[in-house]
C-alpha atoms as a PDB file:
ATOM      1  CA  UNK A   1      39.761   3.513 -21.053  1.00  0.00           C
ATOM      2  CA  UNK A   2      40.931   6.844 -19.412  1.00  0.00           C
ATOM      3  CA  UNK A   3      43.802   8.005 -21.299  1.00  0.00           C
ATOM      4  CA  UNK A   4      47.209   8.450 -18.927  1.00  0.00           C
ATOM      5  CA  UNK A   5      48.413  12.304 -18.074  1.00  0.00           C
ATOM      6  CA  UNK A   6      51.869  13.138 -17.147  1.00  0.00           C
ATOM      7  CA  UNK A   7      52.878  16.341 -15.069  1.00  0.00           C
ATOM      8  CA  UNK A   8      56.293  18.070 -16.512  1.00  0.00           C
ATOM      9  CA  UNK A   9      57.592  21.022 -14.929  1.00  0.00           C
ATOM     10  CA  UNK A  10      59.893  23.300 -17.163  1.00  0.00           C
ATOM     11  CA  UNK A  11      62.539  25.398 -14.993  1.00  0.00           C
ATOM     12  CA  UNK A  12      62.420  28.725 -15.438  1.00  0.00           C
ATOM     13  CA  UNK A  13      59.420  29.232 -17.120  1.00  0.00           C
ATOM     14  CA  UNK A  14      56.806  30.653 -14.812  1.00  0.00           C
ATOM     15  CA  UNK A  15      53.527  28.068 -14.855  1.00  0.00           C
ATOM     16  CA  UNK A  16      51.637  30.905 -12.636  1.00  0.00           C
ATOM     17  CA  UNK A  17      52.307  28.575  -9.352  1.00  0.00           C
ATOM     18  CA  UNK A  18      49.758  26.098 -10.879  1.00  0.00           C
ATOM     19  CA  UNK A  19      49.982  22.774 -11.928  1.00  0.00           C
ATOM     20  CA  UNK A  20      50.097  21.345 -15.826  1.00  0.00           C
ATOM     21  CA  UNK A  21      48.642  18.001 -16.084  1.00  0.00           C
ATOM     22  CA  UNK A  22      49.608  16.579 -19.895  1.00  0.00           C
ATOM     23  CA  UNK A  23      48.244  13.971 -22.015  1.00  0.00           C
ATOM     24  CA  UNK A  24      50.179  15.344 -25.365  1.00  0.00           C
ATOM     25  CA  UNK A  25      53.389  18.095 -25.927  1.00  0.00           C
ATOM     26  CA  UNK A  26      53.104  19.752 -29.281  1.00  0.00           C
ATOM     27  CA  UNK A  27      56.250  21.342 -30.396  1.00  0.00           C
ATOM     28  CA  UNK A  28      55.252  24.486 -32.945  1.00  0.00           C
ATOM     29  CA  UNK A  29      57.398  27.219 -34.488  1.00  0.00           C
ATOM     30  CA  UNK A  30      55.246  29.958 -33.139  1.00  0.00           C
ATOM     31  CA  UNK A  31      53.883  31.266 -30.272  1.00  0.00           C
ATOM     32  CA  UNK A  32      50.302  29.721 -28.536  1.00  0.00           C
ATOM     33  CA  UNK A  33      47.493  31.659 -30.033  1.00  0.00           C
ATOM     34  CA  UNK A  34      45.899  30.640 -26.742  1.00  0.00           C
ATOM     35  CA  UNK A  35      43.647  32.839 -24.594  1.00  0.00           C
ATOM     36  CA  UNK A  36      46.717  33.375 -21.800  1.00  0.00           C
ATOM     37  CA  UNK A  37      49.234  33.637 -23.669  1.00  0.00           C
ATOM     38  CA  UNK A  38      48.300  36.368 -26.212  1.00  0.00           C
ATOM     39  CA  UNK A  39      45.357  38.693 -24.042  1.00  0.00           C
ATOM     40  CA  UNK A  40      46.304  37.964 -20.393  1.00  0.00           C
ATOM     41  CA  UNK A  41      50.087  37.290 -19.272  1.00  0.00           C
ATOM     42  CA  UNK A  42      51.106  40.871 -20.933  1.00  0.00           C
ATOM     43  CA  UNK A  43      53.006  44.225 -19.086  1.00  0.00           C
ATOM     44  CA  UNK A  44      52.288  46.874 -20.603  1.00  0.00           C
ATOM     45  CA  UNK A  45      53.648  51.099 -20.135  1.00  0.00           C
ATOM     46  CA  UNK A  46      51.738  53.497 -17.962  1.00  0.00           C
ATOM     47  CA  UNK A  47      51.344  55.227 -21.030  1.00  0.00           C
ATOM     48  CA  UNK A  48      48.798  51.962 -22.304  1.00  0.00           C
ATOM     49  CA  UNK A  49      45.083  51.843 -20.951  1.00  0.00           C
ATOM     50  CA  UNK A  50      42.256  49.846 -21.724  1.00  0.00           C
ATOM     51  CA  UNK A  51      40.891  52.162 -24.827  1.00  0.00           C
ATOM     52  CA  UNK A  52      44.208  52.162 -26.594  1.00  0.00           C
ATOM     53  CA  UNK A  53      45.725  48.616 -26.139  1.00  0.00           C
ATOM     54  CA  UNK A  54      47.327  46.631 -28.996  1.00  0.00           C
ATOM     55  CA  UNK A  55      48.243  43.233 -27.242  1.00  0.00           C
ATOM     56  CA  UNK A  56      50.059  42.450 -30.105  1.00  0.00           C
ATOM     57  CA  UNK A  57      52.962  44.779 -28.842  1.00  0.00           C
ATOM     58  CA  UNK A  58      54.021  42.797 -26.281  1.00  0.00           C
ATOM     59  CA  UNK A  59      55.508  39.278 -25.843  1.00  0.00           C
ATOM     60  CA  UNK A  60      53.801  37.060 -23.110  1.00  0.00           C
ATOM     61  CA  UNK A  61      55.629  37.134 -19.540  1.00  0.00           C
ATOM     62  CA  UNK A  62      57.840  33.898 -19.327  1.00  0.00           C
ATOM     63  CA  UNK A  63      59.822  34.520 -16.802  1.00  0.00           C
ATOM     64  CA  UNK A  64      59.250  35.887 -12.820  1.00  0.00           C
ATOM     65  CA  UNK A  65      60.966  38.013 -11.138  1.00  0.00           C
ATOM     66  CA  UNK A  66      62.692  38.323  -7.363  1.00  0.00           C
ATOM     67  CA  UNK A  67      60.016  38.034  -4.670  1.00  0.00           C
ATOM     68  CA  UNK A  68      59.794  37.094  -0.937  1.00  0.00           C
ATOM     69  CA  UNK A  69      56.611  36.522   1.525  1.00  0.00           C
ATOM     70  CA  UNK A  70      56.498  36.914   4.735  1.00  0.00           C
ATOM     71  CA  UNK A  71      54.389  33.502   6.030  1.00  0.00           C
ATOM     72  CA  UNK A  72      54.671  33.311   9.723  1.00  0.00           C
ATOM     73  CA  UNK A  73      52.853  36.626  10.504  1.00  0.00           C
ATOM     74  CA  UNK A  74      49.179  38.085   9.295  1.00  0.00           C
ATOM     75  CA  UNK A  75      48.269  41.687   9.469  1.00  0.00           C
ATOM     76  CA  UNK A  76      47.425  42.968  12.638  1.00  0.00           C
ATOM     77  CA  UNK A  77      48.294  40.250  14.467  1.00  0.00           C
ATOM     78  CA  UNK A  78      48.437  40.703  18.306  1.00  0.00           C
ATOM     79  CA  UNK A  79      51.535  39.791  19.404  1.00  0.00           C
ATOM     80  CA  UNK A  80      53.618  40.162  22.716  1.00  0.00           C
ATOM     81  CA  UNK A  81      56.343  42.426  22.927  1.00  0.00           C
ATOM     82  CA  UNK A  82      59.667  40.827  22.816  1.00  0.00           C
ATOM     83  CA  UNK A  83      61.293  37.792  20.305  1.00  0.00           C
ATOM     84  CA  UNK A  84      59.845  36.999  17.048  1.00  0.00           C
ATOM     85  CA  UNK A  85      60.773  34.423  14.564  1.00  0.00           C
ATOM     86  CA  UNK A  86      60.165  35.780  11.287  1.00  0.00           C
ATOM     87  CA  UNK A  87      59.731  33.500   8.391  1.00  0.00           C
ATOM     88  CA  UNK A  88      58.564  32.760   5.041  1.00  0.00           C
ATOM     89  CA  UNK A  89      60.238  32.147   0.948  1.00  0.00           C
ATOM     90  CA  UNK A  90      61.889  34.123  -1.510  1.00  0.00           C
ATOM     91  CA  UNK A  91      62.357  32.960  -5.095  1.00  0.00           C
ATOM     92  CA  UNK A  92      63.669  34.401  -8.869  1.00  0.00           C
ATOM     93  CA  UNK A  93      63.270  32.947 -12.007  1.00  0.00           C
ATOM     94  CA  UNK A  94      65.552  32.359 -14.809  1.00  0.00           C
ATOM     95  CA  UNK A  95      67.999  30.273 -12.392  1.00  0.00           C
ATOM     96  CA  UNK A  96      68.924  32.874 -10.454  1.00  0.00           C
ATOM     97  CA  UNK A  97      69.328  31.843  -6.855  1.00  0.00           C
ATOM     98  CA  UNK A  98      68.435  33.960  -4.207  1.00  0.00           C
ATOM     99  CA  UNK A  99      71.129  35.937  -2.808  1.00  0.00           C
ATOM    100  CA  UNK A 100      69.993  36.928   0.488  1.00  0.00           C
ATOM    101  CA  UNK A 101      66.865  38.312   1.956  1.00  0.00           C
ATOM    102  CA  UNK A 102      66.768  41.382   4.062  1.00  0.00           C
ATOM    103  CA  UNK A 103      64.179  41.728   6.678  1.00  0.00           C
ATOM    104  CA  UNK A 104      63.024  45.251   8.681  1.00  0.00           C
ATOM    105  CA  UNK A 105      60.774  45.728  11.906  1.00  0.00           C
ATOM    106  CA  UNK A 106      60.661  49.667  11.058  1.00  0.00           C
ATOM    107  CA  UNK A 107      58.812  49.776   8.038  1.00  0.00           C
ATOM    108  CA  UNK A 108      62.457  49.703   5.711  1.00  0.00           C
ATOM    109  CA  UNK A 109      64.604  52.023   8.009  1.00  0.00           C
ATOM    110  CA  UNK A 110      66.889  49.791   8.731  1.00  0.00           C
ATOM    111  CA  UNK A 111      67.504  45.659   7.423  1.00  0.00           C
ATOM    112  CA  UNK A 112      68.886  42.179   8.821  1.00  0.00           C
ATOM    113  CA  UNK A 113      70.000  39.652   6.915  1.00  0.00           C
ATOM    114  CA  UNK A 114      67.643  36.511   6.875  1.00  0.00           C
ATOM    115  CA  UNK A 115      69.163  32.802   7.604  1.00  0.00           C
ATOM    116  CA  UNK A 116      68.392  30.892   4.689  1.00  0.00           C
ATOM    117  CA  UNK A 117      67.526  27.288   3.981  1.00  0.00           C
ATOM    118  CA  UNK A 118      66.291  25.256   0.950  1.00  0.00           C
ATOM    119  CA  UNK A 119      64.494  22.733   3.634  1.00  0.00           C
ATOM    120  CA  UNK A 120      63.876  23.010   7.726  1.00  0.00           C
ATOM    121  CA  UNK A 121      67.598  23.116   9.163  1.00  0.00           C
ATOM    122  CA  UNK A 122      69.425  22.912   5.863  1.00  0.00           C
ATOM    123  CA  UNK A 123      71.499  25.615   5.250  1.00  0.00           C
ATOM    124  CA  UNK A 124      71.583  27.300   1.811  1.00  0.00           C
ATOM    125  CA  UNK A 125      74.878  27.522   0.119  1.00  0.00           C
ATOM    126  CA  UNK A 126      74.428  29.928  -3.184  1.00  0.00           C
ATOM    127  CA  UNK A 127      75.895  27.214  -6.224  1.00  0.00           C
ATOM    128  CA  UNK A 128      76.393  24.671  -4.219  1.00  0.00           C
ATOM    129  CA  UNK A 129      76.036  21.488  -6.206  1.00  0.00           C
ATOM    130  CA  UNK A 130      72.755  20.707  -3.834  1.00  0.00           C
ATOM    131  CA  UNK A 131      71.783  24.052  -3.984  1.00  0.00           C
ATOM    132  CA  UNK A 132      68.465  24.527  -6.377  1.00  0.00           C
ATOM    133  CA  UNK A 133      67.482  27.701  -8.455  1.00  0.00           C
ATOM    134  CA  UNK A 134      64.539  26.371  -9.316  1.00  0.00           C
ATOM    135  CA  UNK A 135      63.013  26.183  -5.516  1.00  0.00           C
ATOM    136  CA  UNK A 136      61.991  28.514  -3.145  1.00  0.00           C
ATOM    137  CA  UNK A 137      64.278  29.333  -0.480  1.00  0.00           C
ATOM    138  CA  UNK A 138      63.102  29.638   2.956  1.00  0.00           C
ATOM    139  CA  UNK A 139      64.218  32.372   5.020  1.00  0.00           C
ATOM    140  CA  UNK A 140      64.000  32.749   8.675  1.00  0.00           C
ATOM    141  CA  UNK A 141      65.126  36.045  11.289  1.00  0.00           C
ATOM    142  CA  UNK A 142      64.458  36.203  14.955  1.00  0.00           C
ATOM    143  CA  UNK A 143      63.789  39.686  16.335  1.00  0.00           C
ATOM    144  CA  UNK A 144      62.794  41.762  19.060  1.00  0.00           C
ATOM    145  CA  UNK A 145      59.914  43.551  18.416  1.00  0.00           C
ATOM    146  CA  UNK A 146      58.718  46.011  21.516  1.00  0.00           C
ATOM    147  CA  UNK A 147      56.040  47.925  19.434  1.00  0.00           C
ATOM    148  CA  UNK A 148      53.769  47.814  17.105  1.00  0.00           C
ATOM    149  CA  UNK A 149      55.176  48.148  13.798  1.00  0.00           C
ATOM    150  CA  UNK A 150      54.935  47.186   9.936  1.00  0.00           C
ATOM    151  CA  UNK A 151      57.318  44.637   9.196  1.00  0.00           C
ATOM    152  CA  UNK A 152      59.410  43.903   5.921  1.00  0.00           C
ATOM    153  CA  UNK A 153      60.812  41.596   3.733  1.00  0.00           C
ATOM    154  CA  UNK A 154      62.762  42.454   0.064  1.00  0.00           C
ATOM    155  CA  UNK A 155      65.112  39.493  -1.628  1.00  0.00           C
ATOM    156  CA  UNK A 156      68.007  39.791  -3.968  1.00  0.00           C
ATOM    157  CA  UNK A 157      68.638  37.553  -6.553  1.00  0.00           C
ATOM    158  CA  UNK A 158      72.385  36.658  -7.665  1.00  0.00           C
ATOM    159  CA  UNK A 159      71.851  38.860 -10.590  1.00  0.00           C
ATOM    160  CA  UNK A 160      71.542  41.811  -7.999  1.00  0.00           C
ATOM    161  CA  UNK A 161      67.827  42.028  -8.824  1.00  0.00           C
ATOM    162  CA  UNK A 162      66.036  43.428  -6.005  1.00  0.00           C
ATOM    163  CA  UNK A 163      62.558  43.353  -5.383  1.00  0.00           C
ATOM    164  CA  UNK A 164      61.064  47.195  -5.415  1.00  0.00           C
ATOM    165  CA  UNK A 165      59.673  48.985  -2.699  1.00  0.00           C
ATOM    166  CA  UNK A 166      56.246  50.025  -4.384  1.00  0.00           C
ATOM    167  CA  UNK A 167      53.884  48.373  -6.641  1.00  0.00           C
ATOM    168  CA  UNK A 168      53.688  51.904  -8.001  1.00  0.00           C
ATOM    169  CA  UNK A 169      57.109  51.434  -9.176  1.00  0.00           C
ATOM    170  CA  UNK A 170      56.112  48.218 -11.459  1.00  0.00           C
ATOM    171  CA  UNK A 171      52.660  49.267 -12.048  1.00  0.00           C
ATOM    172  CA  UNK A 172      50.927  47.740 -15.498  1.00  0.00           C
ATOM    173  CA  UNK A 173      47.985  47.857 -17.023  1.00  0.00           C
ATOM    174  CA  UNK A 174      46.862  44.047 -16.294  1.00  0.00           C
ATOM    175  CA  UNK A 175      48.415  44.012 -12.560  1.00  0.00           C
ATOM    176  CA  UNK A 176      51.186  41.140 -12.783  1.00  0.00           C
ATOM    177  CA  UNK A 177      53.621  40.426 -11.248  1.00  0.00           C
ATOM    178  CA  UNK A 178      53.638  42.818  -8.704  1.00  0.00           C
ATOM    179  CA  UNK A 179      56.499  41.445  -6.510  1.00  0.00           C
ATOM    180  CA  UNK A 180      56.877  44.851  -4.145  1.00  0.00           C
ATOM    181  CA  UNK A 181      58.050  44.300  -0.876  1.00  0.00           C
ATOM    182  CA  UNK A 182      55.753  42.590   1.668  1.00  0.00           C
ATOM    183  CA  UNK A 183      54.897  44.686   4.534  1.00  0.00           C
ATOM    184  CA  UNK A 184      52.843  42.812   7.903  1.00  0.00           C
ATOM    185  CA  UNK A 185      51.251  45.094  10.043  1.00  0.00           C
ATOM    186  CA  UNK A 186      52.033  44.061  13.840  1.00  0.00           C
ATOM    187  CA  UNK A 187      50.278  45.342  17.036  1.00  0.00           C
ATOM    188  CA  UNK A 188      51.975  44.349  19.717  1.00  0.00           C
ATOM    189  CA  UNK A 189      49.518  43.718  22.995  1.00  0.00           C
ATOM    190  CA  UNK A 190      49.961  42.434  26.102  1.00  0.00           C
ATOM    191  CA  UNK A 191      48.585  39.605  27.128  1.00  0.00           C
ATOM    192  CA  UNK A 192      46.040  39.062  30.191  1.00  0.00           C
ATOM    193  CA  UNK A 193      46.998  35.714  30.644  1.00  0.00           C
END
């Protein structure tokens, strides 16, 4: 007989946007020894490479921070000059509900302030009693592009966190995490038909 599994979902605890299928919970006093948890979810300084790391210095990553993605345009895409709708999610952990996402069609010159929604057509009110932390938030902008152009997206969190505008500015050793701000390329064409 196949034994039954369970799926549990712990808020604010990152699961690496994969699913955890259970069949038993252990509760322990100390951390995993597991593979993941003590040689793989680590940040570590700049000043830490791979012929001087102790992985014993650092405490496993357990929480995410402030990101958006842009979903409704790929690089290069050809596009015709004129209205866009720009659109994708933004997300923090910890509880911290997205505060607002900024989008740019000049590369971070200047921003506009993203609608946002936790479903299609349903607005998002920050700490509203149906509002959820724990969810992405989908954000949506139309704009007029007339050229081609790199476009942007950066959230903010209700703690104020911000994502940054490099992944030079969060660079680690092992590469997590990096939640810089997405940037589409967009070539604007015209079209022959």
């Amino acid at each position: 007989m196949e034994a039954e599994t369970e799926r549990v979902i712990v808020p604010g605890v990152i699961g690496a946007r994969s699913v955890k299928w259970l069949d038993s919970i252990y509760i322990i006093a100390e951390e995993c020894q597991g593979f993941f948890m003590q040689k793989d979810y680590k940040m570590f300084p700049p000043s830490v490479d791979w012929d001087n790391i102790n992985w014993s210095t650092r405490r496993p990553q357990m929480d995410f921070p402030v990101q958006s993605v842009i979903c409704s345009l790929e690089d290069v895409q050809s596009i015709k000059p004129g209205k866009v709708t720009i659109s994708g999610y933004a997300v923090s952990g910890g509880g911290r509900g997205i505060e607002r996402v900024d989008v740019s069609i000049d590369c971070g010159k200047t921003w506009l302030e993203a609608s946002r929604s936790q479903k299609t057509g349903v607005p998002y009110i920050a700490d509203h009693v149906s509002s959820d932390k724990w969810a992405w938030v989908l954000f949506e902008v139309t704009v007029d592009i007339p050229y081609s152009t790199e476009i942007v997206a950066k959230a903010v969190d209700s703690a104020a966190n911000v994502q940054p505008e490099n992944v030079q500015d969060i660079w680690n050793l092992r590469g997590i995490l990096n939640t810089s701000w997405h940037r589409v390329q967009v070539r604007v064409g015209h079209s022959n038909m």
